[in-house]
PDB file of N, CA and C in Angstrom:
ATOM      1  N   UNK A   1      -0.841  59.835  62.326  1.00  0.00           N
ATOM      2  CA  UNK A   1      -1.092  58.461  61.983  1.00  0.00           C
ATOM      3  C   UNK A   1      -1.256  58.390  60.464  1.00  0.00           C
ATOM      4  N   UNK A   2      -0.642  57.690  59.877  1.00  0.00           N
ATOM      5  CA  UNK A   2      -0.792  57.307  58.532  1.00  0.00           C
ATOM      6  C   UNK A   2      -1.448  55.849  58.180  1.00  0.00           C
ATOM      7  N   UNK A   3      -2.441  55.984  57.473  1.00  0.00           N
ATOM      8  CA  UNK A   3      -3.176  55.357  57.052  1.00  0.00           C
ATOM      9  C   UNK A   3      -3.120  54.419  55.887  1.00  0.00           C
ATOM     10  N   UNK A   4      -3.156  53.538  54.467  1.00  0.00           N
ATOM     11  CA  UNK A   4      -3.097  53.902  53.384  1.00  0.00           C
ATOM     12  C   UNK A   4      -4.463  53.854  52.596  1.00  0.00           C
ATOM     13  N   UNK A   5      -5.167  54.690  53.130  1.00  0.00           N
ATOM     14  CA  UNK A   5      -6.476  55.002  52.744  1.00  0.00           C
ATOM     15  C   UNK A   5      -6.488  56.143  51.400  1.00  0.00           C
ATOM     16  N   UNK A   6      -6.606  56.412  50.101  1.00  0.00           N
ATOM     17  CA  UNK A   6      -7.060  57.800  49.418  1.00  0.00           C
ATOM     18  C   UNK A   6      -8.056  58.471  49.477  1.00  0.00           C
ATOM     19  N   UNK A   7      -9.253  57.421  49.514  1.00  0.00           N
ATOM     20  CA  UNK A   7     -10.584  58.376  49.770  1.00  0.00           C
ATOM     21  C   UNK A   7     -10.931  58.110  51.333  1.00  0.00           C
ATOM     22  N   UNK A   8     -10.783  58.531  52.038  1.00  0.00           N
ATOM     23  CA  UNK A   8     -11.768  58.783  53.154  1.00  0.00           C
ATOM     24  C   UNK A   8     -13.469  59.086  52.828  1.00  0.00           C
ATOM     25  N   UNK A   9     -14.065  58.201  54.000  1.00  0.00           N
ATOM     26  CA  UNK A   9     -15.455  58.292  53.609  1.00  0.00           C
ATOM     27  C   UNK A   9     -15.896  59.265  55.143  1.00  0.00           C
ATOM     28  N   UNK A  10     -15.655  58.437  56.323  1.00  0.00           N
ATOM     29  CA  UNK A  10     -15.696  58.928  57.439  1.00  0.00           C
ATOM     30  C   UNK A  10     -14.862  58.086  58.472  1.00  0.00           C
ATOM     31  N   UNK A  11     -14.811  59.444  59.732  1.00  0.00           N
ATOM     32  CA  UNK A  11     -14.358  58.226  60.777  1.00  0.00           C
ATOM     33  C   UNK A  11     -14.824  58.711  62.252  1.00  0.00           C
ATOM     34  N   UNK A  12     -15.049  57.922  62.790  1.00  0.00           N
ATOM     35  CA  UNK A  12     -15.388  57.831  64.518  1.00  0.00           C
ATOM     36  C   UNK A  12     -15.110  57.007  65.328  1.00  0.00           C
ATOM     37  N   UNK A  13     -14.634  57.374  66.750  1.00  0.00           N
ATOM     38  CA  UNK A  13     -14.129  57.008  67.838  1.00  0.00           C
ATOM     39  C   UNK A  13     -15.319  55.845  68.162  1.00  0.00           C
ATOM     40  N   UNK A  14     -14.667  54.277  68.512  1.00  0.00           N
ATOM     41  CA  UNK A  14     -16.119  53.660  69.385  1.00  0.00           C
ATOM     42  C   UNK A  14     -15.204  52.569  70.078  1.00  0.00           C
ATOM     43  N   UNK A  15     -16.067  51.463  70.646  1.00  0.00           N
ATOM     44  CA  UNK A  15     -15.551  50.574  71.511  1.00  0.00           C
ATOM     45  C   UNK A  15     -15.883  50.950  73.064  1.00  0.00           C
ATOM     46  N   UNK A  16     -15.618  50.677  74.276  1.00  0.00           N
ATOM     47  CA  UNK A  16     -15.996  51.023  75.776  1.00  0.00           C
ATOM     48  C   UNK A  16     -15.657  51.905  76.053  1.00  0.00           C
ATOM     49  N   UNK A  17     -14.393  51.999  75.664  1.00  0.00           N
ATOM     50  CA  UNK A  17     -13.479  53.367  76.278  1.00  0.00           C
ATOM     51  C   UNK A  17     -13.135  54.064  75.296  1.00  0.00           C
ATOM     52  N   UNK A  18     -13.823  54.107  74.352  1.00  0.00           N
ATOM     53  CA  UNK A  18     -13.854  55.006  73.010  1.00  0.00           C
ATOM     54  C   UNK A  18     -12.457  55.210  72.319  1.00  0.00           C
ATOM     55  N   UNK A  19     -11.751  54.109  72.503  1.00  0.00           N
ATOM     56  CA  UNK A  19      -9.836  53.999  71.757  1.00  0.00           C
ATOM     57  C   UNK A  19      -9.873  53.013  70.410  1.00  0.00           C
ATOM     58  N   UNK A  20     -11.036  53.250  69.971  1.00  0.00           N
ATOM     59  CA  UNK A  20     -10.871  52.321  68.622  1.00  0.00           C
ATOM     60  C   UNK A  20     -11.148  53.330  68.013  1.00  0.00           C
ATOM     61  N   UNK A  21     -10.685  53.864  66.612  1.00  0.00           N
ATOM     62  CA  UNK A  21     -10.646  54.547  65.066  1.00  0.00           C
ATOM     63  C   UNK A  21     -11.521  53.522  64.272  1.00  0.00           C
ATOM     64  N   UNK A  22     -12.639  53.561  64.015  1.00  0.00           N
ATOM     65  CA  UNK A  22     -13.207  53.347  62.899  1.00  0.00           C
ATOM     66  C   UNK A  22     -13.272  54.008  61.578  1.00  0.00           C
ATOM     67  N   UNK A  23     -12.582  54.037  60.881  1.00  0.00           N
ATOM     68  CA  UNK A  23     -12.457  54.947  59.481  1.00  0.00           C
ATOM     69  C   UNK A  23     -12.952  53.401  58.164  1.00  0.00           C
ATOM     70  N   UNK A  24     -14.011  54.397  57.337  1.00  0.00           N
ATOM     71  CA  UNK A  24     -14.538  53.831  56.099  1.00  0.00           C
ATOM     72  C   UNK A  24     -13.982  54.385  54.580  1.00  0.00           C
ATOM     73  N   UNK A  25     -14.533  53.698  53.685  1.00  0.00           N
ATOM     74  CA  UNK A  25     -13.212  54.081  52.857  1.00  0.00           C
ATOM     75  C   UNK A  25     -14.074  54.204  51.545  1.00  0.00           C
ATOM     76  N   UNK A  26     -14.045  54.785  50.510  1.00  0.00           N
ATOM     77  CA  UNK A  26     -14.611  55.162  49.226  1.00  0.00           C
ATOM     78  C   UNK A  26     -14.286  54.662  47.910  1.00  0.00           C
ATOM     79  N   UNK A  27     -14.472  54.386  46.912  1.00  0.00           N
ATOM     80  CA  UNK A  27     -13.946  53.936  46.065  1.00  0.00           C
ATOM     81  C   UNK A  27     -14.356  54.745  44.393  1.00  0.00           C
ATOM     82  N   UNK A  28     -15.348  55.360  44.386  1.00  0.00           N
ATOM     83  CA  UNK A  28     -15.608  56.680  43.797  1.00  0.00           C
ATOM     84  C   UNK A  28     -14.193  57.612  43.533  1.00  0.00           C
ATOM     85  N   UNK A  29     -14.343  57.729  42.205  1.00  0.00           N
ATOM     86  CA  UNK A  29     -12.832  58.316  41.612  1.00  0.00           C
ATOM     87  C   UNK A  29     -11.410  58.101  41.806  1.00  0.00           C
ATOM     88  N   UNK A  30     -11.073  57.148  42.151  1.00  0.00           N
ATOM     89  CA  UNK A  30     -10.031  56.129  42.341  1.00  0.00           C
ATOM     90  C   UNK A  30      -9.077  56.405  40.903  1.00  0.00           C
ATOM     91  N   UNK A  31      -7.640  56.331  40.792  1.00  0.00           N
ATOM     92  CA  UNK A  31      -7.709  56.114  39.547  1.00  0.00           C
ATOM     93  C   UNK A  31      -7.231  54.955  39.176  1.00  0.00           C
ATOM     94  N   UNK A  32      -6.593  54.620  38.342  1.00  0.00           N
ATOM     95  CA  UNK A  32      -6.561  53.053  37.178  1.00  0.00           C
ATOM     96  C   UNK A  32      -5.213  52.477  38.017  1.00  0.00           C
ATOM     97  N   UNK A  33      -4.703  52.726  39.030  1.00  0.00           N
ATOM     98  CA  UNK A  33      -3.563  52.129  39.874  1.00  0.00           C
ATOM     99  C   UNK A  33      -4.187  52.438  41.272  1.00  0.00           C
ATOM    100  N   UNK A  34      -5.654  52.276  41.236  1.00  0.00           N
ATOM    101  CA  UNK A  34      -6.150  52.216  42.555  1.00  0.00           C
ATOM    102  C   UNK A  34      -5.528  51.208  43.619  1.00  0.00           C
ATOM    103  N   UNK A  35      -5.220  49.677  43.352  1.00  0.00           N
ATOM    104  CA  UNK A  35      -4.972  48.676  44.327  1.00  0.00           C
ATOM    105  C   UNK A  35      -4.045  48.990  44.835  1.00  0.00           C
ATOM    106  N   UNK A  36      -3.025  49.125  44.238  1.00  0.00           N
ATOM    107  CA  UNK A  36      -1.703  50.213  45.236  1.00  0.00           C
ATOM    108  C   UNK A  36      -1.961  51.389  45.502  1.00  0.00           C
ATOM    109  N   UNK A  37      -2.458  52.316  45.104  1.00  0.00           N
ATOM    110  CA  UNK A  37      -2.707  53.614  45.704  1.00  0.00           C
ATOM    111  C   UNK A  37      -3.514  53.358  47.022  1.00  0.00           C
ATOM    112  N   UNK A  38      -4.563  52.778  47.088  1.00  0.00           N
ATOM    113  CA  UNK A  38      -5.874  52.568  48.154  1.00  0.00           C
ATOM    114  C   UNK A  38      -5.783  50.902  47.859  1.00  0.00           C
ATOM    115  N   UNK A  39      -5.494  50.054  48.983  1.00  0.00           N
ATOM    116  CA  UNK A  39      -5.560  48.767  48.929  1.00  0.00           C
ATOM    117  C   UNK A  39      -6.837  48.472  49.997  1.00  0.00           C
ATOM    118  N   UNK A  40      -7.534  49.099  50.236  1.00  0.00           N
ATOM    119  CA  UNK A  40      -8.815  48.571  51.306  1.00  0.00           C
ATOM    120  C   UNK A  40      -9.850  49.821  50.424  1.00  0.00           C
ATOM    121  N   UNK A  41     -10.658  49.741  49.178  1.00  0.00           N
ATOM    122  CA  UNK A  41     -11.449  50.288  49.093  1.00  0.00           C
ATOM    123  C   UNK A  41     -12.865  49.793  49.349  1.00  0.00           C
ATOM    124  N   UNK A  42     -13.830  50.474  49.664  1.00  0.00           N
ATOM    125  CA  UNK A  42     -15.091  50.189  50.222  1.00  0.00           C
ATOM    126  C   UNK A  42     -14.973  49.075  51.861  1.00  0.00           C
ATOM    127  N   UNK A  43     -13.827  49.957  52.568  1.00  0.00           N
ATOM    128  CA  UNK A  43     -13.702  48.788  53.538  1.00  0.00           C
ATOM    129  C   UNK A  43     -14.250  49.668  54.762  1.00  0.00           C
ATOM    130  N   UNK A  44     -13.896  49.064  55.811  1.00  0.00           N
ATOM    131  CA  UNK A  44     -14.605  49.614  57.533  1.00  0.00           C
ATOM    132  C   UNK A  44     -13.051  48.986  58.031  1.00  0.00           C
ATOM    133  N   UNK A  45     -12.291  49.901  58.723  1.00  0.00           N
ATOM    134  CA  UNK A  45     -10.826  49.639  59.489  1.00  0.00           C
ATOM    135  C   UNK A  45     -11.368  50.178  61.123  1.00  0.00           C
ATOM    136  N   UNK A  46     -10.725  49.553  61.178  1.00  0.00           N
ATOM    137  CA  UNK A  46     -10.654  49.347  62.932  1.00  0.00           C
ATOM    138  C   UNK A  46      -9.159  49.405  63.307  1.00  0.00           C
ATOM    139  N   UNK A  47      -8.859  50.470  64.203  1.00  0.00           N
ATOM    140  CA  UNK A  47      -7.476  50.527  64.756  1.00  0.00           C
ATOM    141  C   UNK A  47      -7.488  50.940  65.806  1.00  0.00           C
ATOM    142  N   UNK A  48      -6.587  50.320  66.820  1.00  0.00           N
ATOM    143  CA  UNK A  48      -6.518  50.587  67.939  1.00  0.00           C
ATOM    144  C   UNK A  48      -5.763  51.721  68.427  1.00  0.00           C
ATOM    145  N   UNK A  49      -5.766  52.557  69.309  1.00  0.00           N
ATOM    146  CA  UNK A  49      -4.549  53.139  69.614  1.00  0.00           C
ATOM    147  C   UNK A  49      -4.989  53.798  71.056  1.00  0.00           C
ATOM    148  N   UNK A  50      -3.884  54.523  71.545  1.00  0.00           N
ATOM    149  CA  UNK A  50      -4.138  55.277  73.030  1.00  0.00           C
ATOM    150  C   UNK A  50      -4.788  56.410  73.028  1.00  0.00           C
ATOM    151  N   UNK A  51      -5.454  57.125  72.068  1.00  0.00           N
ATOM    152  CA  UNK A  51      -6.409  58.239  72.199  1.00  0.00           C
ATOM    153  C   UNK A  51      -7.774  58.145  71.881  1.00  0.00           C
ATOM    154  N   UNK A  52      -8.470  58.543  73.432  1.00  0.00           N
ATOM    155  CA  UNK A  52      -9.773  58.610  73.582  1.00  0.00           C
ATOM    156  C   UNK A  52     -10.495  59.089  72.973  1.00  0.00           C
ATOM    157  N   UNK A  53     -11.486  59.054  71.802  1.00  0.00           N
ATOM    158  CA  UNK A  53     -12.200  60.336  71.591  1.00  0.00           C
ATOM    159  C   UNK A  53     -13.751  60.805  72.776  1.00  0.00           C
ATOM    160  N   UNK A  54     -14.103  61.599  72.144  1.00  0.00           N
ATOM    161  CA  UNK A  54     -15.181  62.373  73.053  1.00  0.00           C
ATOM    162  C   UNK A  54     -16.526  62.034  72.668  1.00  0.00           C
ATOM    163  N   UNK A  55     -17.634  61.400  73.927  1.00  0.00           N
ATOM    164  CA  UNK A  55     -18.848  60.724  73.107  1.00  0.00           C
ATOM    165  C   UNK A  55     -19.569  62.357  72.950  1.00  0.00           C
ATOM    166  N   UNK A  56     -20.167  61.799  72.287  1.00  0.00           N
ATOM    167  CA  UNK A  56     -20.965  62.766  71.495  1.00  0.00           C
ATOM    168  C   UNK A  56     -22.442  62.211  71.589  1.00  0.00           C
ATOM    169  N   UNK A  57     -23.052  63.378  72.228  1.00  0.00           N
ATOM    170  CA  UNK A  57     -24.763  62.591  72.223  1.00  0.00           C
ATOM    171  C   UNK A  57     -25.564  64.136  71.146  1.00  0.00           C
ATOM    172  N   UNK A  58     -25.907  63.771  70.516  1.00  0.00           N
ATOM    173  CA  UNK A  58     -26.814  64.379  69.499  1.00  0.00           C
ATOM    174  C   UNK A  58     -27.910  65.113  69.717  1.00  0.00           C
ATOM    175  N   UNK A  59     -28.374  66.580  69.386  1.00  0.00           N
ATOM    176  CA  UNK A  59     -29.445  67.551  70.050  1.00  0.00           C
ATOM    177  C   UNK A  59     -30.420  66.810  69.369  1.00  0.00           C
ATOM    178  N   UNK A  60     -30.492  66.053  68.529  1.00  0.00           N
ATOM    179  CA  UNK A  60     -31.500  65.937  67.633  1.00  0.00           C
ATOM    180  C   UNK A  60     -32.086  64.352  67.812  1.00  0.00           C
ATOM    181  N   UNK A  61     -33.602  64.102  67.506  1.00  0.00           N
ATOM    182  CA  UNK A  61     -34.242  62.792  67.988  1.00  0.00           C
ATOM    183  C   UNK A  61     -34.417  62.480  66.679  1.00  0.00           C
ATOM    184  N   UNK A  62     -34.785  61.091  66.376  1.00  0.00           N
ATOM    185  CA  UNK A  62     -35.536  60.846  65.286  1.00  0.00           C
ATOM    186  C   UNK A  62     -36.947  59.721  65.800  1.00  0.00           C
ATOM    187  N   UNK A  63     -37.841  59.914  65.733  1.00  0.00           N
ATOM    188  CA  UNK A  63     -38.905  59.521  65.899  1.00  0.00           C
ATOM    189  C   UNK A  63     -38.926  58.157  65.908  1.00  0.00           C
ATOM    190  N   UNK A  64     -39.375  57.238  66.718  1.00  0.00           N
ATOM    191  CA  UNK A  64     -39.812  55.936  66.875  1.00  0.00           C
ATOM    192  C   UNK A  64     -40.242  55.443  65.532  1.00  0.00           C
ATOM    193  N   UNK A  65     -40.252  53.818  65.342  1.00  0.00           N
ATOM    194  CA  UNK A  65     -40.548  53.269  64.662  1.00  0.00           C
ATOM    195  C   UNK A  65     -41.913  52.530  64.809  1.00  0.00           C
ATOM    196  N   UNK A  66     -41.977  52.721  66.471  1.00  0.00           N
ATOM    197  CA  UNK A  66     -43.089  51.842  67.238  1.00  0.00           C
ATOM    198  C   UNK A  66     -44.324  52.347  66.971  1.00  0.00           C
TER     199      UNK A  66
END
């Protein structure tokens, strides 16, 4: 899958059936023809497609707020 993202920030699987790509995007060291190089910087993309990813539940807690 091609993107036209340069910096990648992160990305993870979400939605019901876990087929949405959420990928975020960076804008830190870009250079001076950033808008064409990276035209979505500091953005949140959402794309659909036919592969599931895998939920992931975390060993680790973080303590209540309550």
């Amino acid at each position: 899958m091609r993107i036209p993202i340069q910096r990648l920030s992160k990305r993870a699987f979400g939605g019901a059936d876990l087929k949405i790509i959420y990928i975020t995007s960076i804008s830190d060291g870009l250079v001076e023809d950033a808008p064409r190089a990276q035209p979505f910087p500091r953005h949140l993309l959402a794309i659909s497609n036919d592969i599931q990813g895998l939920l992931f539940r975390s060993a680790y807690s973080f303590p209540s707020s309550e």
